[in-house]
Structures are given as structure tokens and as C-alpha cells.
C-alpha atoms as a PDB file:
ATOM      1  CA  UNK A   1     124.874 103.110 103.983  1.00  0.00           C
ATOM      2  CA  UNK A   2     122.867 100.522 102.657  1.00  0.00           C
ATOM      3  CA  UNK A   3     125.474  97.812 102.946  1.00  0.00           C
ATOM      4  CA  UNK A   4     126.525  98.917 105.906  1.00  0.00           C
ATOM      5  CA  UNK A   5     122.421  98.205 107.207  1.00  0.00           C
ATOM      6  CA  UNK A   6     122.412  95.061 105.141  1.00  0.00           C
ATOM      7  CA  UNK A   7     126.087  93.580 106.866  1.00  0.00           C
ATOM      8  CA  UNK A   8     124.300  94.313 110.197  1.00  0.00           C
ATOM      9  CA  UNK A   9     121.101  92.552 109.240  1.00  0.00           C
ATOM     10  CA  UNK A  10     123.222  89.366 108.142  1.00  0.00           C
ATOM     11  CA  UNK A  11     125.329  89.278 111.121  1.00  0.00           C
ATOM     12  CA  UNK A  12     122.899  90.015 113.643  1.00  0.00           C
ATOM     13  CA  UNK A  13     119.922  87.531 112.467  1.00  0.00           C
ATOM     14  CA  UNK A  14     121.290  84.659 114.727  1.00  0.00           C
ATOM     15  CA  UNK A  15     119.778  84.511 118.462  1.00  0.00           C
ATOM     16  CA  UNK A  16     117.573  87.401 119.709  1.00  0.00           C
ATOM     17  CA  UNK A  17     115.955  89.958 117.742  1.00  0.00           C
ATOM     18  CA  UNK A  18     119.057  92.698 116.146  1.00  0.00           C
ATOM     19  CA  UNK A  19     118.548  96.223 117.260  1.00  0.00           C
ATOM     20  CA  UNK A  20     120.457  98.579 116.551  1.00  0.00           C
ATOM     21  CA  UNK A  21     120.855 102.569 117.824  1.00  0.00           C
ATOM     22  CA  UNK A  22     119.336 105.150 115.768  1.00  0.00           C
ATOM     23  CA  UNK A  23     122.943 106.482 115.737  1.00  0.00           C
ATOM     24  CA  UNK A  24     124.630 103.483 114.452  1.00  0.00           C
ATOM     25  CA  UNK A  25     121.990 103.115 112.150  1.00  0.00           C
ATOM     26  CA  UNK A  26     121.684 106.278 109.868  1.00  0.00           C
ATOM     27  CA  UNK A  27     124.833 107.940 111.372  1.00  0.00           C
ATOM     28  CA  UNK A  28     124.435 110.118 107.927  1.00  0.00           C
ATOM     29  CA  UNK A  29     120.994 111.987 109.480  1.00  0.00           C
ATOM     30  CA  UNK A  30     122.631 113.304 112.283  1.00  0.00           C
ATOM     31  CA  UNK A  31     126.069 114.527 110.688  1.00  0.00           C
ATOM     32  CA  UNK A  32     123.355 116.176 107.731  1.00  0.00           C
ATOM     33  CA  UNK A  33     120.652 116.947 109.718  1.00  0.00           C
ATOM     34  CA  UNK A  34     117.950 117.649 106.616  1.00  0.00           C
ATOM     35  CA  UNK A  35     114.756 119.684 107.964  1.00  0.00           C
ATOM     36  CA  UNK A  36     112.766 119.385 104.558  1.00  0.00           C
ATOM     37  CA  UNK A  37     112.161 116.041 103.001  1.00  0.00           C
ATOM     38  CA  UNK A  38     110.350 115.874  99.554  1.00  0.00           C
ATOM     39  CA  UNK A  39     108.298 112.541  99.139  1.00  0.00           C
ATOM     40  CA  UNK A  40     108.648 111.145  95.414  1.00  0.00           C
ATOM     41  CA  UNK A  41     105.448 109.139  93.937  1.00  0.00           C
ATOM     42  CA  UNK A  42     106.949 105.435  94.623  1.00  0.00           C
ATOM     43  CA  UNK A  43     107.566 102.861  92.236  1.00  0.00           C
ATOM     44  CA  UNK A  44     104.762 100.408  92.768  1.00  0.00           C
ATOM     45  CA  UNK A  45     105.594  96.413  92.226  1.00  0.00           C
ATOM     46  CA  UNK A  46     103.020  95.424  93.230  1.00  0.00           C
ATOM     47  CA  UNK A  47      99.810  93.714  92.118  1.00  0.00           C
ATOM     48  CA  UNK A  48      97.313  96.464  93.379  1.00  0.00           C
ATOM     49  CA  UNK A  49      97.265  98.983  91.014  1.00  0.00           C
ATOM     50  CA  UNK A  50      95.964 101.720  93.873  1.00  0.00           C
ATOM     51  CA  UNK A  51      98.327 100.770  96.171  1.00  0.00           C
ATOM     52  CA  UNK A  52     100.270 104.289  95.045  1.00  0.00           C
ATOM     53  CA  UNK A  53      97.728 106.044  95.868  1.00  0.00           C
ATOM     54  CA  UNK A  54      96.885 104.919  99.216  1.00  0.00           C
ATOM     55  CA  UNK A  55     100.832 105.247 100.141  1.00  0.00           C
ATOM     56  CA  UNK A  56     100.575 109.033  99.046  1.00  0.00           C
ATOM     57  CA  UNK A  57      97.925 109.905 100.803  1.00  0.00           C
ATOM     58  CA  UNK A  58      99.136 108.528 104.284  1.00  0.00           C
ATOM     59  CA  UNK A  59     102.897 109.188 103.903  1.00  0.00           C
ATOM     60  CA  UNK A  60     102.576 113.153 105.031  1.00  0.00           C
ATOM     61  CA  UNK A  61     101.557 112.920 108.515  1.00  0.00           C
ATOM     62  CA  UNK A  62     103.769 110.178 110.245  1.00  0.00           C
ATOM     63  CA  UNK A  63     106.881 112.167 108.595  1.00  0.00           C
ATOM     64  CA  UNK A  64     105.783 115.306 109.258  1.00  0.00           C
ATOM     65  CA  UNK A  65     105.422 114.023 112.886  1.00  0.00           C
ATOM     66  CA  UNK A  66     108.948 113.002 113.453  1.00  0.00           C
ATOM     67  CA  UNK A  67     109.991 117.002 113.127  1.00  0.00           C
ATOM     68  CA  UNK A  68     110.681 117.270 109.115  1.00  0.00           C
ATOM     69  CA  UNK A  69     109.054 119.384 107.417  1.00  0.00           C
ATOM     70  CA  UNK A  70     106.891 117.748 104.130  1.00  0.00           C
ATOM     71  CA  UNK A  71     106.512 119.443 100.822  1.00  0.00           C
ATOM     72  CA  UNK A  72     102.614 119.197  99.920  1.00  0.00           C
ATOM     73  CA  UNK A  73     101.874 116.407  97.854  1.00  0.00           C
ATOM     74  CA  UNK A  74      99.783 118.161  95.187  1.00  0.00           C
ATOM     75  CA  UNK A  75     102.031 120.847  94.832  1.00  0.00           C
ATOM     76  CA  UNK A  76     104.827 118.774  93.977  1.00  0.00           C
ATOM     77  CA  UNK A  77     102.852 116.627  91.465  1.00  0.00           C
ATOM     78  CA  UNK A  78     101.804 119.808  89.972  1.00  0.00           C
ATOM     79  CA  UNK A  79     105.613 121.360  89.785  1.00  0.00           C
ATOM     80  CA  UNK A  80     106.863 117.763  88.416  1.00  0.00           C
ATOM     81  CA  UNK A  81     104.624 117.726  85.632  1.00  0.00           C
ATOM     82  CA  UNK A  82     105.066 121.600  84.925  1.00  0.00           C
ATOM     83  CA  UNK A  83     109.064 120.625  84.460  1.00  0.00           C
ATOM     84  CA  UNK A  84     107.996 117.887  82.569  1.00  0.00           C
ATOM     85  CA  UNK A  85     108.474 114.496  85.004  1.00  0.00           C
ATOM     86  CA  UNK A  86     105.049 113.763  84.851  1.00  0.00           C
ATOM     87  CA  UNK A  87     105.752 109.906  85.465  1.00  0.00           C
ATOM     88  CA  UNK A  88     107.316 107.718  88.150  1.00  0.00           C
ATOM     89  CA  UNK A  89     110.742 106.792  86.229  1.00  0.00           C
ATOM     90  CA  UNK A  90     111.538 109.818  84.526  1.00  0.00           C
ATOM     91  CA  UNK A  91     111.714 111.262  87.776  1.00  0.00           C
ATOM     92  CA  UNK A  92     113.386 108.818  89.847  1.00  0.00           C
ATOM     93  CA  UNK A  93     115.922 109.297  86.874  1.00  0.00           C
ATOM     94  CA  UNK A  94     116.431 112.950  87.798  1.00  0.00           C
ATOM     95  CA  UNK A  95     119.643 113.500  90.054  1.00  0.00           C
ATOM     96  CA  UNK A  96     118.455 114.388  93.669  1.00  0.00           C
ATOM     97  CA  UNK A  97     120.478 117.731  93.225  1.00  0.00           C
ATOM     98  CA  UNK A  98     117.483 118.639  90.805  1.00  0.00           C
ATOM     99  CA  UNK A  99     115.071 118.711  93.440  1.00  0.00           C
ATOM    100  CA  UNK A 100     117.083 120.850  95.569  1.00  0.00           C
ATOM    101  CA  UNK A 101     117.180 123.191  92.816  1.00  0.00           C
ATOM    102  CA  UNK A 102     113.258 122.966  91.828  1.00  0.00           C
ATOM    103  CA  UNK A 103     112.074 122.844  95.488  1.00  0.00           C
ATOM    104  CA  UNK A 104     114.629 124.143  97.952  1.00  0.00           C
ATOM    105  CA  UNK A 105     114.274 120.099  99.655  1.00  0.00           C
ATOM    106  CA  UNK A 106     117.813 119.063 102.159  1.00  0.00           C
ATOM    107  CA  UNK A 107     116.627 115.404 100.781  1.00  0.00           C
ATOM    108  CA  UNK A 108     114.213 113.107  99.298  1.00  0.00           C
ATOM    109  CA  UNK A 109     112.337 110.246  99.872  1.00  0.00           C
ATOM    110  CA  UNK A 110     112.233 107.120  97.031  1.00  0.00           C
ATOM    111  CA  UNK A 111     109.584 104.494  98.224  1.00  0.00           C
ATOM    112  CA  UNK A 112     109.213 101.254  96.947  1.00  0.00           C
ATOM    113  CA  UNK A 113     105.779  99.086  97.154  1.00  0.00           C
ATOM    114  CA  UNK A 114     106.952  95.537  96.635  1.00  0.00           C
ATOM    115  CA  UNK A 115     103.841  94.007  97.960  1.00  0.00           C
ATOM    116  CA  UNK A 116     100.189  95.229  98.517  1.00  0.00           C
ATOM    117  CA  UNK A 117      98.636  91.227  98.708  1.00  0.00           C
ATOM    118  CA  UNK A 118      95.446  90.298  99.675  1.00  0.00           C
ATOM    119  CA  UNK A 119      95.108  86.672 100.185  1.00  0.00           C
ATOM    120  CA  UNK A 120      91.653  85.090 101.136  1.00  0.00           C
ATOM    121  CA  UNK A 121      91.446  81.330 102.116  1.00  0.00           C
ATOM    122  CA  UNK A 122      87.759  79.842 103.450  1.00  0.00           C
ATOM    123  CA  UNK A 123      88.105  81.188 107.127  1.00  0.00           C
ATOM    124  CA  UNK A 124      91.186  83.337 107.315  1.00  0.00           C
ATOM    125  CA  UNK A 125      92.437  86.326 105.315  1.00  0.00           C
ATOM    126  CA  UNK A 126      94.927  88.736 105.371  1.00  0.00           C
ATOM    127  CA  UNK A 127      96.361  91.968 103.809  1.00  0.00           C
ATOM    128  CA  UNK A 128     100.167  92.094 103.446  1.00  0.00           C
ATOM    129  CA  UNK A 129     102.214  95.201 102.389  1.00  0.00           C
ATOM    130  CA  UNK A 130     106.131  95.683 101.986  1.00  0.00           C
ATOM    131  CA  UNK A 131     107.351  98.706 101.548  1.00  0.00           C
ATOM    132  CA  UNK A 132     110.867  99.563 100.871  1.00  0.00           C
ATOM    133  CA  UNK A 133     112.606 103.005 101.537  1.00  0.00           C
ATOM    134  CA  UNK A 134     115.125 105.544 100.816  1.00  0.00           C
ATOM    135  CA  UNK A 135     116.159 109.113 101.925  1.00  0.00           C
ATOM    136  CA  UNK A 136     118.763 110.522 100.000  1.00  0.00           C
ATOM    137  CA  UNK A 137     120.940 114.280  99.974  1.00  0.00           C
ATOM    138  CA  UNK A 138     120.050 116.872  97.555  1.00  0.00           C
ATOM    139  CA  UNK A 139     122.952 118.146  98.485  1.00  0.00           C
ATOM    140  CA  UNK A 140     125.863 115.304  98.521  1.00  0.00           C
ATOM    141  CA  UNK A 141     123.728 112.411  96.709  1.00  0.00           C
ATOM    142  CA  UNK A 142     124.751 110.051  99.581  1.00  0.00           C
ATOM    143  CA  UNK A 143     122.379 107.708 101.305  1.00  0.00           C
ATOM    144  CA  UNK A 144     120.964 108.887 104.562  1.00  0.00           C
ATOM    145  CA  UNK A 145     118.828 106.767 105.578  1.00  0.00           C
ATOM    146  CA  UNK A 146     117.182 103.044 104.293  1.00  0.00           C
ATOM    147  CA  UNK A 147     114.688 101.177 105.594  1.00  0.00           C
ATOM    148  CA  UNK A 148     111.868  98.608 104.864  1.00  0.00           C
ATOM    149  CA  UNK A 149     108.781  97.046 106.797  1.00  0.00           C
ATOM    150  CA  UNK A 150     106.086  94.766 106.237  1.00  0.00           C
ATOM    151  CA  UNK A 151     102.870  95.246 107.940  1.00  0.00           C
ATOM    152  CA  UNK A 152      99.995  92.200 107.630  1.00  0.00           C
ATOM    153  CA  UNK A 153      96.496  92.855 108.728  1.00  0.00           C
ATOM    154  CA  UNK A 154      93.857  90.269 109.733  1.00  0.00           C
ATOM    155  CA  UNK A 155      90.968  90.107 108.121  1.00  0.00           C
ATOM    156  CA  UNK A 156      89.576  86.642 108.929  1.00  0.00           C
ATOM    157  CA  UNK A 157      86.189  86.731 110.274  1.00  0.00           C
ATOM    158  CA  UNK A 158      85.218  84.915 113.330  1.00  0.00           C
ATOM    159  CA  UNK A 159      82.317  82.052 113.785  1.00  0.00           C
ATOM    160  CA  UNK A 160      80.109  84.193 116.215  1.00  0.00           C
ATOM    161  CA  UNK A 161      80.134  81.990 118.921  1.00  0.00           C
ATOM    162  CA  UNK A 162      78.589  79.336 116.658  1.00  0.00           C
ATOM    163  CA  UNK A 163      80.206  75.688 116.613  1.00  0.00           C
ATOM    164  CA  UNK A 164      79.986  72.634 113.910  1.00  0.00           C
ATOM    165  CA  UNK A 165      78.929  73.335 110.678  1.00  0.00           C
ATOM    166  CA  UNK A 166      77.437  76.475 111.200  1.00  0.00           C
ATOM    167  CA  UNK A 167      80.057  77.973 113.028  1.00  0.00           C
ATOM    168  CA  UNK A 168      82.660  77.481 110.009  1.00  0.00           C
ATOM    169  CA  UNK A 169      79.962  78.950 107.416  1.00  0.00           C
ATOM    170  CA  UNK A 170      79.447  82.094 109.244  1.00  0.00           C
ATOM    171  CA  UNK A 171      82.997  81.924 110.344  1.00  0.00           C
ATOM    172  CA  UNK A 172      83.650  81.953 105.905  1.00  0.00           C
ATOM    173  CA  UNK A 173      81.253  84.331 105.207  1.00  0.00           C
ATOM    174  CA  UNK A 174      82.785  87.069 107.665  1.00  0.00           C
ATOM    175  CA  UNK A 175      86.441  86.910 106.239  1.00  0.00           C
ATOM    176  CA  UNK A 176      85.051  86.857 102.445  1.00  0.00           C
ATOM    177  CA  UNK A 177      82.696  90.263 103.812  1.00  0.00           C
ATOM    178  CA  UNK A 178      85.500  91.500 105.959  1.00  0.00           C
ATOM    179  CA  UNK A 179      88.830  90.665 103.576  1.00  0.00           C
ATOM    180  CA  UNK A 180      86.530  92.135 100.417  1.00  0.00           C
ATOM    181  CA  UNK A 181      85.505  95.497 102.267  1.00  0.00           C
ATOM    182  CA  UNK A 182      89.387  96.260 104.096  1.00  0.00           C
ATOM    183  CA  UNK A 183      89.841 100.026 103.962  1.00  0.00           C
ATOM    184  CA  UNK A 184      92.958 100.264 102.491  1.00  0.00           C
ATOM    185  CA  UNK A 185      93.677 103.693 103.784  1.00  0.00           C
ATOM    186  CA  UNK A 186      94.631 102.798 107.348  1.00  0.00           C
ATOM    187  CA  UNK A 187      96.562 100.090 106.360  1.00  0.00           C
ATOM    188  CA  UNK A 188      98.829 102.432 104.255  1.00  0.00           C
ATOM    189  CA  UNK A 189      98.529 104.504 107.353  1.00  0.00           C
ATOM    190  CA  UNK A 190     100.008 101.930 109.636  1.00  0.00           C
ATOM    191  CA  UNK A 191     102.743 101.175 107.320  1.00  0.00           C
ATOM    192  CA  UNK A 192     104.441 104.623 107.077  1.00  0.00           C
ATOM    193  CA  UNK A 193     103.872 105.265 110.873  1.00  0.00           C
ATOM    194  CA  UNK A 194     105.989 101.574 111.465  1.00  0.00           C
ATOM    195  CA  UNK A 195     108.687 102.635 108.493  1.00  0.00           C
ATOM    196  CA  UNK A 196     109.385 105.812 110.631  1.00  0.00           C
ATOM    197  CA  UNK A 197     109.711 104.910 113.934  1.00  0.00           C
ATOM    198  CA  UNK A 198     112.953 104.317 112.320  1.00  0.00           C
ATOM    199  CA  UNK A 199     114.145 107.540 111.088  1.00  0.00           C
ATOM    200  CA  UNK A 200     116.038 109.887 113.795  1.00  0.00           C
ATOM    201  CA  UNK A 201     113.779 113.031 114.792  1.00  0.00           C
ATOM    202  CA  UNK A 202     114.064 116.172 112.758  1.00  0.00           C
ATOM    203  CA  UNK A 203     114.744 119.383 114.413  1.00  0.00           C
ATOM    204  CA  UNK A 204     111.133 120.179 114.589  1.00  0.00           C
ATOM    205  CA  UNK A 205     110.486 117.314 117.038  1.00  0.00           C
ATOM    206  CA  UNK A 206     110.968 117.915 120.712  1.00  0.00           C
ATOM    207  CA  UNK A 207     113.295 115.248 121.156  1.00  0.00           C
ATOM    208  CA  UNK A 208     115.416 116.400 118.620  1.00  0.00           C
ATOM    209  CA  UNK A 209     119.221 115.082 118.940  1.00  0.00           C
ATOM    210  CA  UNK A 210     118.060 113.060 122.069  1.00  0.00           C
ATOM    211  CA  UNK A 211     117.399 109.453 119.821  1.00  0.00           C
ATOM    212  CA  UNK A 212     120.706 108.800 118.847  1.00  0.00           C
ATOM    213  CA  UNK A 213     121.123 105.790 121.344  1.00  0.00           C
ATOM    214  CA  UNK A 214     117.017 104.805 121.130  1.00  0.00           C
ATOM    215  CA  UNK A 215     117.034 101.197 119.689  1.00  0.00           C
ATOM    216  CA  UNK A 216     115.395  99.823 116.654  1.00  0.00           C
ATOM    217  CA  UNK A 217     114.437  97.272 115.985  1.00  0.00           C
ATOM    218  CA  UNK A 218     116.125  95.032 112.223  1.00  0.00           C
ATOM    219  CA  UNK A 219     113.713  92.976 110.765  1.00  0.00           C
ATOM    220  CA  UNK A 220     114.867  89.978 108.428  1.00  0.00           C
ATOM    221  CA  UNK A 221     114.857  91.253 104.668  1.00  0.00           C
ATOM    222  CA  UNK A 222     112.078  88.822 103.163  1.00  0.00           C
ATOM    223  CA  UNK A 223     111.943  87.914  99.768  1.00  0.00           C
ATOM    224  CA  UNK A 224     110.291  91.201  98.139  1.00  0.00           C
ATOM    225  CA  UNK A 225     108.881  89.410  94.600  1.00  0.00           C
END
């Protein structure tokens, strides 16, 4: 699956923007059709050592919204540990069939967080996050779905209207205010509700079955380090 994705991405990048049908896309979700999804702490990569964190608490409600139905966070750190995978790569080293057999799950999530940057410079700032993600069968181990998105917030501050000198010190004192006090929580928010807009609608959406030709957008695969 994830060649096929990454093929797509390489041949389409030339000219307009690739899209591609939710169909042609994960063709794997519809022939499976998983109504439970259990999300897996992700691996984080990244410099921000909360950046887990934020991604767990956000990740329930844009999934959950697309008609699959989301074991409890909590409760599945609690059962992990309990059965002994208490961190992130023992875990991710369990076969998915495990957590089929621990939870009852049709498939799980892996997540990624390659980036979670803040970058500040004088008069302009910025929060960047990539996130890179998986669904995969408990029951056949097969790829149903992959995905990744990058989401950058602005958080340079502005000059209030003031020009010259002043302007440009009030306009650096707002980002270093602004870029220090970013609530990290919506923009882990933002992130999850972008990834799925990708992922076809479970059956406890209303437009079940009725996305398979909706278009989606491929962004190009940026260097993740």
C-alpha cells in the first residue's frame, strides 16, 4: 500500500497539485471496512519531549468523527502496561494480531512525530509539526491506510500599527511573547483533524461508502529528519 501511495506521489508531483480518490487511495479500507481503530502511543522523533502527549490527547475526536469507533486512551495505556508493554517499542514490536486478541480492535493506528519545531527569528516565528501515519489489520497484518501531513502555525507578532524603529521592537517583542506562550494543544488538534480528512468514513459516519471518488489531496513527502 505504501508503495503503491509513494509511486503515485513521485509520478504525480510534476504540474498541478496530485489528488487522488479516496478509493484509489486506501482501496484496502473499503474491501476491510474496520469499525474499531485502536490508537498506539506514537514514536516521537522529535525534539519536544511533550509532543506525545499533546498528539494523544487530540487524536480521539477527529477519528472518532470520521465514523470509527476509538478505544479510550487511558484504558488502553492501563491494559498495555497490565500485559506488560508499558513502553512505546515493546509495543510497536507486538504483532497487530495481539491487539485484536487483547482488545477486540479490526485495526490499529502507528503514528509517527517526526517534527514538533519551534523556530523563533527577531520578527517572525513559527511552529512546525510532521506527523507520519499508519493503520494496519489486526486481522490480515496488511496496510490499510498511510498517510502524513505537516501543519505550520504563525506565531510572528505584528508591529501594532507602529512604523521605524519602534514598529520592529514591538513587532519583536510580540512573536518572542506570542511564539513562547503557543498552546500546543490546538496545534496537535489541527494536525490530526488535517491527517484524517484523508481516511475514508467509517460506517458510523453518515456518508459512509459515499467518499470513495471524494479527492485528496498528495502532498510532497519532505525530508522528515
Amino acid at each position: 500500500m505504501r508503495i503503491f501511495i509513494l509511486a503515485c506521489l513521485s509520478s504525480l508531483l510534476i504540474g498541478c497539485t496530485p489528488t487522488l480518490t479516496k478509493f484509489e487511495f486506501a482501496p484496502e479500507m473499503f474491501k476491510e471496512t474496520p469499525q474499531s481503530i485502536l490508537v498506539l502511543p506514537p514514536i516521537n522523533k522529535s525534539t519536544a519531549a511533550d509532543a506525545k502527549d499533546y498528539y494523544m490527547t487530540t487524536v480521539a475526536e477527529p477519528l472518532t468523527n470520521t465514523g470509527y469507533y476509538v478505544f479510550p486512551v487511558e484504558m488502553v495505556t492501563d491494559i498495555l502496561k497490565q500485559e506488560g508493554l508499558s513502553d512505546t517499542e515493546t509495543i510497536l514490536s507486538a504483532p497487530p494480531q495481539k491487539f485484536r486478541d487483547f482488545f477486540g480492535a479490526d485495526a490499529v493506528l502507528y503514528v509517527t512525530i517526526h517534527k514538533w519545531n519551534t523556530t523563533y527569528a527577531i520578527t517572525a516565528g513559527n511552529v512546525k509539526v510532521l506527523i507520519e501515519a499508519e493503520i494496519i489489520s489486526t486481522k490480515s497484518g496488511r496496510a490499510l491506510w498511510y498517510y502524513y501531513d505537516e501543519v505550520t502555525v504563525n506565531t510572528s507578532g505584528d508591529s501594532g500599527n507602529q512604523g521605524g524603529l519602534a514598529g520592529l521592537l514591538i513587532q519583536a517583542a510580540t512573536t518572542a511573547i506570542k511564539t513562547a506562550t503557543t498552546d500546543y494543544v490546538p496545534v496537535a488538534r489541527m494536525v490530526n483533524e488535517k491527517l484524517f480528512t484523508a481516511i475514508p468514513y467509517g460506517r458510523r459516519h453518515g456518508e459512509y461508502k459515499q467518499d470513495m471518488m471524494k479527492r485528496i489531496e498528495l502532498r510532497k513527502k519532505t525530508d522528515k529528519k
